[in-house]
C-alpha atoms as a PDB file:
ATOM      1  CA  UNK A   1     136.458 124.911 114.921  1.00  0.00           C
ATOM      2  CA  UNK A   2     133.698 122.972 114.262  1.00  0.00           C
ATOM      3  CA  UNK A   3     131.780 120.985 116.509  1.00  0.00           C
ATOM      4  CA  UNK A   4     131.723 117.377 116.107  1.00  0.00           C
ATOM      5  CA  UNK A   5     127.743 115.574 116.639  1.00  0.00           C
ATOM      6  CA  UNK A   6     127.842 112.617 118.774  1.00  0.00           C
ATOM      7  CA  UNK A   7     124.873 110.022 118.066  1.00  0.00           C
ATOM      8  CA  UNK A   8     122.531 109.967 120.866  1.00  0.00           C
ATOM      9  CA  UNK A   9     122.198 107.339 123.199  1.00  0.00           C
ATOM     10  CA  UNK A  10     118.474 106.497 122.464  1.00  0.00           C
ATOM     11  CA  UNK A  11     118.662 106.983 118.754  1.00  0.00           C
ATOM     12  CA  UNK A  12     116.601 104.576 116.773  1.00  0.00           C
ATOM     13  CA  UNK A  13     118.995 102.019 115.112  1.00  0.00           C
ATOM     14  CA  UNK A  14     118.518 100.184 112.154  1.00  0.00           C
ATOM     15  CA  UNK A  15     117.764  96.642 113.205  1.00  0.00           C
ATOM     16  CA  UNK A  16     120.089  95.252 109.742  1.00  0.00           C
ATOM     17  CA  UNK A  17     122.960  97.748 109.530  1.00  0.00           C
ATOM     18  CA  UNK A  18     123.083  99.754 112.828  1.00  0.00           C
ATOM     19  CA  UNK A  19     122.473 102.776 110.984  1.00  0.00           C
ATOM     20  CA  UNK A  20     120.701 105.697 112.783  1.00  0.00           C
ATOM     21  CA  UNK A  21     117.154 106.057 111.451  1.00  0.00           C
ATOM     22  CA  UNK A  22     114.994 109.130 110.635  1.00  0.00           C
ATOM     23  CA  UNK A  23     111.114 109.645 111.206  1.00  0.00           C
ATOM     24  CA  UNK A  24     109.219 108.237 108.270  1.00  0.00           C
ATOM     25  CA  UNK A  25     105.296 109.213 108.773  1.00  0.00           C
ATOM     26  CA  UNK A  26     102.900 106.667 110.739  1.00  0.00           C
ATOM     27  CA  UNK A  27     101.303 103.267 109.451  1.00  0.00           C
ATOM     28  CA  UNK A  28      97.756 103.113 109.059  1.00  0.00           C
ATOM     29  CA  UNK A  29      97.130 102.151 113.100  1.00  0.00           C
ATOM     30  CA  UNK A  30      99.360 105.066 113.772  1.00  0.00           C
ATOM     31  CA  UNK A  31     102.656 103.631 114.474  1.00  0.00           C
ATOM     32  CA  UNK A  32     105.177 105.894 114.554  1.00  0.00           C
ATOM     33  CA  UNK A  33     107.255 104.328 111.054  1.00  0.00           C
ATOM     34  CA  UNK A  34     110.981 104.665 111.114  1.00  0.00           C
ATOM     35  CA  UNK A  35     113.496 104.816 107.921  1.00  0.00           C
ATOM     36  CA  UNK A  36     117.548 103.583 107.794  1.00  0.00           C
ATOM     37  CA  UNK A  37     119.499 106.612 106.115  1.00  0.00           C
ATOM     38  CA  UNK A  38     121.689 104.201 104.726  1.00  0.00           C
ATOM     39  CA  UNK A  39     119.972 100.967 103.567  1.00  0.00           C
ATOM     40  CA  UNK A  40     116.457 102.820 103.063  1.00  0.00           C
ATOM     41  CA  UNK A  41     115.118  99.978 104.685  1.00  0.00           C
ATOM     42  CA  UNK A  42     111.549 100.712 107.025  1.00  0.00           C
ATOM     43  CA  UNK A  43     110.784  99.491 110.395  1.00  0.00           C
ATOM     44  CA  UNK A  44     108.017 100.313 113.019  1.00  0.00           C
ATOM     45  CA  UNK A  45     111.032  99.639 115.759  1.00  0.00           C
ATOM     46  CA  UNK A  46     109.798  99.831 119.070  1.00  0.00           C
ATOM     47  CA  UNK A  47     112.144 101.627 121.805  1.00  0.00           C
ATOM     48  CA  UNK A  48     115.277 100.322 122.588  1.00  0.00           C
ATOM     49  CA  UNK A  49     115.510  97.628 125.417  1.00  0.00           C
ATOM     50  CA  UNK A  50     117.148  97.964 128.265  1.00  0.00           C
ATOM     51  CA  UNK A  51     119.581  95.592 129.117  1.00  0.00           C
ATOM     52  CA  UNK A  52     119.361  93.481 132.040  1.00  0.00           C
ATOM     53  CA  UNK A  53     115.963  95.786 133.170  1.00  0.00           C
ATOM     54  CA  UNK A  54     112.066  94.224 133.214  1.00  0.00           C
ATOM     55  CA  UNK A  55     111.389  94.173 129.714  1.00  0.00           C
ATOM     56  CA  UNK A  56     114.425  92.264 129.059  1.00  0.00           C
ATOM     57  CA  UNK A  57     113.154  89.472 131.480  1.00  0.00           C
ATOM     58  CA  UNK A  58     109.826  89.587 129.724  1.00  0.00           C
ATOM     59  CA  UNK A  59     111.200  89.207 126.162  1.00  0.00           C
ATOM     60  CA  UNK A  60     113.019  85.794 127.538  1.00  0.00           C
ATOM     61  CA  UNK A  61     109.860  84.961 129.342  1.00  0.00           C
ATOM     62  CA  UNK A  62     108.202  85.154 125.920  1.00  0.00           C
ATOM     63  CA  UNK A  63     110.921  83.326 123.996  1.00  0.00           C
ATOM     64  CA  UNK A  64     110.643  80.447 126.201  1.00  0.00           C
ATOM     65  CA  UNK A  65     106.767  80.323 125.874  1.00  0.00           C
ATOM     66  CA  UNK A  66     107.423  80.738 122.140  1.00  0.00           C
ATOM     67  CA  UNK A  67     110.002  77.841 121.948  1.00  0.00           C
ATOM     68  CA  UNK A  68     108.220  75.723 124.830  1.00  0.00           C
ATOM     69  CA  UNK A  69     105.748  73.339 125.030  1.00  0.00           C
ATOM     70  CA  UNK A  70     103.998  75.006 128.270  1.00  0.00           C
ATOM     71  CA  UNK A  71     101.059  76.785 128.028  1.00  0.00           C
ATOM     72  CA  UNK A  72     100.310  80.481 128.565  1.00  0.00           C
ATOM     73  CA  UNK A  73      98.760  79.640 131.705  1.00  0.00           C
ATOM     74  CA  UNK A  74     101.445  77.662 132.873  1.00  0.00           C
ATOM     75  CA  UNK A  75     104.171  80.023 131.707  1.00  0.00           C
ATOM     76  CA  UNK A  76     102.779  82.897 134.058  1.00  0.00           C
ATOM     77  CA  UNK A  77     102.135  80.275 136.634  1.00  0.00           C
ATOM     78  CA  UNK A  78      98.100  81.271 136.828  1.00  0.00           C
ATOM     79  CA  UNK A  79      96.252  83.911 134.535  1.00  0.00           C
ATOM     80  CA  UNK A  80      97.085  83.195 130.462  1.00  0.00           C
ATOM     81  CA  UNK A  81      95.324  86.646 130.088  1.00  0.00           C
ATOM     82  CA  UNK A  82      98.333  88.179 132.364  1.00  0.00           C
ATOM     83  CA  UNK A  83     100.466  86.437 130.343  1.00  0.00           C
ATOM     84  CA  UNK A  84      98.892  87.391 126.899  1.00  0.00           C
ATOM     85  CA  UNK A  85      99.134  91.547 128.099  1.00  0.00           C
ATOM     86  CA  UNK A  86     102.093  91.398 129.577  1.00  0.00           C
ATOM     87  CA  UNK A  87     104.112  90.122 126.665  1.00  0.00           C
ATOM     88  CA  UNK A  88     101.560  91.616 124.124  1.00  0.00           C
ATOM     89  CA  UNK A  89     104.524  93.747 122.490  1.00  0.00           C
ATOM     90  CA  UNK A  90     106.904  91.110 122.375  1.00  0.00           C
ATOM     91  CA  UNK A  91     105.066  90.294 118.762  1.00  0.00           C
ATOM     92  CA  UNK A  92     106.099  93.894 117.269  1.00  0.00           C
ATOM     93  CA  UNK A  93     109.789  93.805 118.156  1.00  0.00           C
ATOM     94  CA  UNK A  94     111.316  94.069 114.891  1.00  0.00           C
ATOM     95  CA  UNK A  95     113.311  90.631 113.819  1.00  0.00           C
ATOM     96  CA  UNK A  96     116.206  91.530 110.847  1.00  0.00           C
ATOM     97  CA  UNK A  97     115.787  89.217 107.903  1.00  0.00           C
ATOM     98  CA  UNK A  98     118.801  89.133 105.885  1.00  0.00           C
ATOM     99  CA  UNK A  99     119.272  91.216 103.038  1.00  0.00           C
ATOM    100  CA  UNK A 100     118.656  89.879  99.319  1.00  0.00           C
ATOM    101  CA  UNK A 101     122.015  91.221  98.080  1.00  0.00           C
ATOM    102  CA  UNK A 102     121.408  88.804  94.368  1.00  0.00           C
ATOM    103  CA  UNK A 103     123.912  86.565  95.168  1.00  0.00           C
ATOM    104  CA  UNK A 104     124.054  83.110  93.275  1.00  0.00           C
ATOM    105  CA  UNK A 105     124.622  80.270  95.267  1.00  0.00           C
ATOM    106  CA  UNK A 106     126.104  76.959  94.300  1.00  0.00           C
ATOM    107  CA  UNK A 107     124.081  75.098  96.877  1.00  0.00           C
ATOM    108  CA  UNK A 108     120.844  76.372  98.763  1.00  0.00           C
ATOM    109  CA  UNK A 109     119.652  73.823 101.860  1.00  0.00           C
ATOM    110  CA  UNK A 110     116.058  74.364 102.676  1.00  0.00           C
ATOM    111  CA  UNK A 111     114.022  73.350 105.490  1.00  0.00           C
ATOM    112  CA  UNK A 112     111.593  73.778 108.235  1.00  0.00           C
ATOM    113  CA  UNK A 113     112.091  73.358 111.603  1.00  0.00           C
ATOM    114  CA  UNK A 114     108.811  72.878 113.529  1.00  0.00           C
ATOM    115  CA  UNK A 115     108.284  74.746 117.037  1.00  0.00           C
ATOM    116  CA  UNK A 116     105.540  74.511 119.431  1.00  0.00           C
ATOM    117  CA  UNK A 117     101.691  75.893 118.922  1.00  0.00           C
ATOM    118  CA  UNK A 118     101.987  74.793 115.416  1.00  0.00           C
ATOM    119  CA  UNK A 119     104.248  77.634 114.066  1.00  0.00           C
ATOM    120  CA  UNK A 120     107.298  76.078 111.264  1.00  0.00           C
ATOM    121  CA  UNK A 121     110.417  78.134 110.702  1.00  0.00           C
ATOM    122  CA  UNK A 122     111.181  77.764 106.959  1.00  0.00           C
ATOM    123  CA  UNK A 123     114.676  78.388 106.227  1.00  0.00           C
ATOM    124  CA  UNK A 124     117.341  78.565 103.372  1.00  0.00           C
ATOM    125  CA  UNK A 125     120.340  78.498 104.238  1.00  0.00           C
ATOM    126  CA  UNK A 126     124.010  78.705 101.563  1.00  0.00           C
ATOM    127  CA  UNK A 127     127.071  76.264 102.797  1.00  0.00           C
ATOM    128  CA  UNK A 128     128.086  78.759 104.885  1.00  0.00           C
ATOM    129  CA  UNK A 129     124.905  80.650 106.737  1.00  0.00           C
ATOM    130  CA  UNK A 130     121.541  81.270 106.935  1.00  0.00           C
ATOM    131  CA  UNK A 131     120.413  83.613 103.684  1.00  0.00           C
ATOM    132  CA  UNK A 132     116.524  83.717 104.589  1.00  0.00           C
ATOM    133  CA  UNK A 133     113.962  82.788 106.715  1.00  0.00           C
ATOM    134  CA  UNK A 134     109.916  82.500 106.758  1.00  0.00           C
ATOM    135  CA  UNK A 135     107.207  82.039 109.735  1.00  0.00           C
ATOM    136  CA  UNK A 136     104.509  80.162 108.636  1.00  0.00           C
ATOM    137  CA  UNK A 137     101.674  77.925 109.591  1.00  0.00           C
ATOM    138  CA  UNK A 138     102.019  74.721 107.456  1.00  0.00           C
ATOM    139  CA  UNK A 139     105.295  73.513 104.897  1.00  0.00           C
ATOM    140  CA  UNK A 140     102.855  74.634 101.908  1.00  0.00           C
ATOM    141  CA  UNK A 141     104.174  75.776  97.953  1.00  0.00           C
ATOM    142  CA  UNK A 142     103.605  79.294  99.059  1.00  0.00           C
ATOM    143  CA  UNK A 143     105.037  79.438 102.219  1.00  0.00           C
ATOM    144  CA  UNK A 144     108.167  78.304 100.415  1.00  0.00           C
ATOM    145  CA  UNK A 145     107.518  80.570  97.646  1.00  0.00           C
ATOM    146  CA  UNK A 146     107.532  83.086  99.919  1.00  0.00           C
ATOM    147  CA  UNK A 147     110.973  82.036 101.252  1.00  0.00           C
ATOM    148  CA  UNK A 148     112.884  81.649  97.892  1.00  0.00           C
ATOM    149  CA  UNK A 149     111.159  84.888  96.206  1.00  0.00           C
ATOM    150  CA  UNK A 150     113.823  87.121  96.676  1.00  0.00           C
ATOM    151  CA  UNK A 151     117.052  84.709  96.114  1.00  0.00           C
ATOM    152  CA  UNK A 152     118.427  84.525  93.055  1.00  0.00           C
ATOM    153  CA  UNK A 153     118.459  80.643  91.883  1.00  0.00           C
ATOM    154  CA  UNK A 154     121.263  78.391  92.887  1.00  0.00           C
ATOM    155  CA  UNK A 155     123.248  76.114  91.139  1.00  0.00           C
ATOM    156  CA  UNK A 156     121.552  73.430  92.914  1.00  0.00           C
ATOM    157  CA  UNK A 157     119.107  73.169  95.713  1.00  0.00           C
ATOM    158  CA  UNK A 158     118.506  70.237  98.456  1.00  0.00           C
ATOM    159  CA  UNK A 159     115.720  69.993 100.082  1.00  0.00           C
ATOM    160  CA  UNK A 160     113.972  66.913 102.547  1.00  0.00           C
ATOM    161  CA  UNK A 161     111.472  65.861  99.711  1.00  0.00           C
ATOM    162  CA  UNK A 162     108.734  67.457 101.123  1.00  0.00           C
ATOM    163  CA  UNK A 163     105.957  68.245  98.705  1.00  0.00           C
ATOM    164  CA  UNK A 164     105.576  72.001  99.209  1.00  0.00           C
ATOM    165  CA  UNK A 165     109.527  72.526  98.651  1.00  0.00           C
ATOM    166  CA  UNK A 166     109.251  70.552  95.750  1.00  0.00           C
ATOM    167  CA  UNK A 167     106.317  72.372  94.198  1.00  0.00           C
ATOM    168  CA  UNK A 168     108.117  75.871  94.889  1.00  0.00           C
ATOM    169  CA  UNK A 169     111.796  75.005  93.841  1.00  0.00           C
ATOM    170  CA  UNK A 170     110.119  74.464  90.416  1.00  0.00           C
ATOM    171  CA  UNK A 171     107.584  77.583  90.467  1.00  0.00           C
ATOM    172  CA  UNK A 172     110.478  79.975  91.297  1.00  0.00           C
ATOM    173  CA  UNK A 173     113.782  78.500  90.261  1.00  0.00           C
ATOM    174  CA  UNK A 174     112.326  75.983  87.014  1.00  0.00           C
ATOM    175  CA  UNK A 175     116.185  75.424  86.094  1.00  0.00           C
ATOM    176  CA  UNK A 176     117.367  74.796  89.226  1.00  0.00           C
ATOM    177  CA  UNK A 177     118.294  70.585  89.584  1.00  0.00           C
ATOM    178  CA  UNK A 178     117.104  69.329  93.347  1.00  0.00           C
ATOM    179  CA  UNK A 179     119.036  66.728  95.658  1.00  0.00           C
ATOM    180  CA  UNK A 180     117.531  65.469  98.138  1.00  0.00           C
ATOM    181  CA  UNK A 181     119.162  65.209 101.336  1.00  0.00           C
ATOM    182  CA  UNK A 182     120.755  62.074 102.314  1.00  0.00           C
ATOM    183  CA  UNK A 183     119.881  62.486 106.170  1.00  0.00           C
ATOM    184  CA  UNK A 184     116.423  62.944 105.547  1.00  0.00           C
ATOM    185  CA  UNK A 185     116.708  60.112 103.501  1.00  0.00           C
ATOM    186  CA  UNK A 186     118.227  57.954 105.721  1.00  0.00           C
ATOM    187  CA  UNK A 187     115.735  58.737 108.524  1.00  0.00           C
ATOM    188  CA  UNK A 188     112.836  58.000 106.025  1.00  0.00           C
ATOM    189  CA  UNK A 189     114.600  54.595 105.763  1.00  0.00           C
ATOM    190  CA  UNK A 190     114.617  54.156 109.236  1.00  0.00           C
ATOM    191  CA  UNK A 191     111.250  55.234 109.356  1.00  0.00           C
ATOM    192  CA  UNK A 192     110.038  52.752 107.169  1.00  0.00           C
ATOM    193  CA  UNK A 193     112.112  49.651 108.029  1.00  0.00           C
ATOM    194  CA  UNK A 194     112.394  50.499 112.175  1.00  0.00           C
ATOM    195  CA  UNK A 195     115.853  49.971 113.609  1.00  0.00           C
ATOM    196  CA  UNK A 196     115.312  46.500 113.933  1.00  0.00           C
ATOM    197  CA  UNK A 197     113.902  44.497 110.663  1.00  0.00           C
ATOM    198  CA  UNK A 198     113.335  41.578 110.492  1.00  0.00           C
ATOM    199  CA  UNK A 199     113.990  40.363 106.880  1.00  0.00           C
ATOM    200  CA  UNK A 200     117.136  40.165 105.398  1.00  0.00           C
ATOM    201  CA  UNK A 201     116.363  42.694 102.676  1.00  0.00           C
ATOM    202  CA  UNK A 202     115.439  45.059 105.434  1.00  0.00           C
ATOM    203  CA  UNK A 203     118.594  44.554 107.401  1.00  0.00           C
ATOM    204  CA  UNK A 204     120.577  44.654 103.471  1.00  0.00           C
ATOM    205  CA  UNK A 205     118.554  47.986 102.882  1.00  0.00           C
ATOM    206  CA  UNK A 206     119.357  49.238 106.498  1.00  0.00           C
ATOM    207  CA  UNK A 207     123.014  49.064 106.064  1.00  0.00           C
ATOM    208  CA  UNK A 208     122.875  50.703 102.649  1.00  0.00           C
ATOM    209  CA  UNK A 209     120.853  53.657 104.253  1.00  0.00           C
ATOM    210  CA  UNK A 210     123.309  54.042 107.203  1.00  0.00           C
ATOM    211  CA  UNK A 211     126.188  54.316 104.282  1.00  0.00           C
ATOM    212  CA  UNK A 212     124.680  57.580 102.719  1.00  0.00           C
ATOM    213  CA  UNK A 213     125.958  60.039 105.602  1.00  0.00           C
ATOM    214  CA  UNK A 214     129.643  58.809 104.427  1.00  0.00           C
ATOM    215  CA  UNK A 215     129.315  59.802 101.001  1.00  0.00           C
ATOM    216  CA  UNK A 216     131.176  63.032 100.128  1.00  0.00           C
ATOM    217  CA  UNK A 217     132.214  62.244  96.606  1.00  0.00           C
ATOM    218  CA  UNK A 218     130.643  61.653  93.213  1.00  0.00           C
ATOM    219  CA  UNK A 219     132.932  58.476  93.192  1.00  0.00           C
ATOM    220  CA  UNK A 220     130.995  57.365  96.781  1.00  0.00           C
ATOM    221  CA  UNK A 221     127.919  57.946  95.139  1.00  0.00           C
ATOM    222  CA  UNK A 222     128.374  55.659  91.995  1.00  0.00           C
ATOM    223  CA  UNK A 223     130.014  52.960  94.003  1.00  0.00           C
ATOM    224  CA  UNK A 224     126.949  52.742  96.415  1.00  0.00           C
ATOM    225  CA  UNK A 225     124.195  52.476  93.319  1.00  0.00           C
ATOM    226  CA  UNK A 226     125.877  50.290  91.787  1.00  0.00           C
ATOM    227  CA  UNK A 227     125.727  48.013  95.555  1.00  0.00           C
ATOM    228  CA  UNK A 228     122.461  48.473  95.557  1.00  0.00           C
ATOM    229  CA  UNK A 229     121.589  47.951  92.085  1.00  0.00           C
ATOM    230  CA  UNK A 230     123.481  44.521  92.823  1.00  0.00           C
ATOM    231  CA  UNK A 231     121.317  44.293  95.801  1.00  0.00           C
ATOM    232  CA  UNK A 232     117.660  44.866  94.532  1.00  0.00           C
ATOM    233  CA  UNK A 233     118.768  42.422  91.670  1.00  0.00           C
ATOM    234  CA  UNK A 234     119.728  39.288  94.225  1.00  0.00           C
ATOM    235  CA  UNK A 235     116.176  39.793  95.786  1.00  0.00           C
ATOM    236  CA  UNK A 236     114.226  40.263  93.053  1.00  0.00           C
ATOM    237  CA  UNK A 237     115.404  36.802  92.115  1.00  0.00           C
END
């Protein structure tokens, strides 16, 4: 009878489909390179982490650093040197992006979300869940370019207005039409106008802002252009 191989304990997994991994050469600083025998895809994966041990406890020391406000300094409560070796391999652990399976989408959101020490997370994301991601240093064309380059274009994409998005959405997907989003619009209203204005155009405006986050239907839509059409009309005169 043959025998049946069990997977060792503290094989190398692959970080997107939990597939053991094979030895795949070294980079050029002489990291040992690993490759999926399923997905083919390539990782320098560092060893596994122990759960609930030191390095563990580092990793969330880092993450809260990374996510914080507080300095290095602070974090380690003294020496921001400490801190820096200490969590000096916490920048190599191996972060999954999802896989660009070619799917077409009839709505992509896109975004960043800014985090401290002047790092955004850009990040597209279908009705239903997040379909790519990108660290970069500013909202710039090619950091979004960068994002969208390997989705396929949706049927529609919304996106805050920002200049960047804007300027990729048409380098990478030229037929795609763009919305923009109705809660960043509202809170560029609010921006402008404050909570509290003063004029009654303001206030008019105001309400018509705060009646975008109810509209779910093309009907919705219509009814509240038309309102303000109506609106901008009575002032103008």
């Amino acid at each position: 009878m043959r025998a049946v191989r069990t997977r060792s304990p503290r094989a190398r997994l692959c970080p997107i489909c939990q597939t053991p991994m094979k030895k795949s050469g070294r980079t050029a600083a002489g990291t040992r390179r690993w490759k999926c025998t399923a997905c083919r895809s390539s990782t320098t994966a560092p060893r596994p982490l122990s759960p609930g041990g030191a390095e563990q406890a580092v990793l969330g020391e880092f993450i809260d650093w990374a996510t914080g406000s507080r300095s290095q300094a602070d974090a380690a409560g003294g020496s921001d040197r400490a801190f820096g070796r200490r969590t000096a391999w916490c920048w190599d652990v191996p972060v999954p992006k999802p896989p660009a399976t070619g799917q077409v989408h009839s709505q992509v959101f896109i975004d960043g979300m800014w985090l401290a020490h002047k790092w955004v997370l850009l990040v597209a994301r279908s009705p239903t869940h997040v379909i790519a991601w990108q660290w970069a240093a500013s909202e710039s064309a090619a950091a979004y370019q960068a994002l969208l380059a390997d989705l396929a274009p949706p049927d529609l994409a919304t996106t805050d207005g920002a200049g960047g998005a804007l300027k990729a959405i048409a380098a990478t997907w030229p037929g795609t039409p763009i919305q923009r989003c109705l809660i960043h619009v509202h809170r560029d209203t609010v921006r402008d106008l404050t909570l509290r204005p003063k004029t009654t155009p303001g206030k008019a405006l105001l309400r018509h802002s705060r009646k975008l986050l109810s509209i779910s239907t093309t009907e919705q839509a219509t009814g509240w252009l038309v309102a303000l059409s109506d609106h901008t009309t009575l002032y103008r005169c």
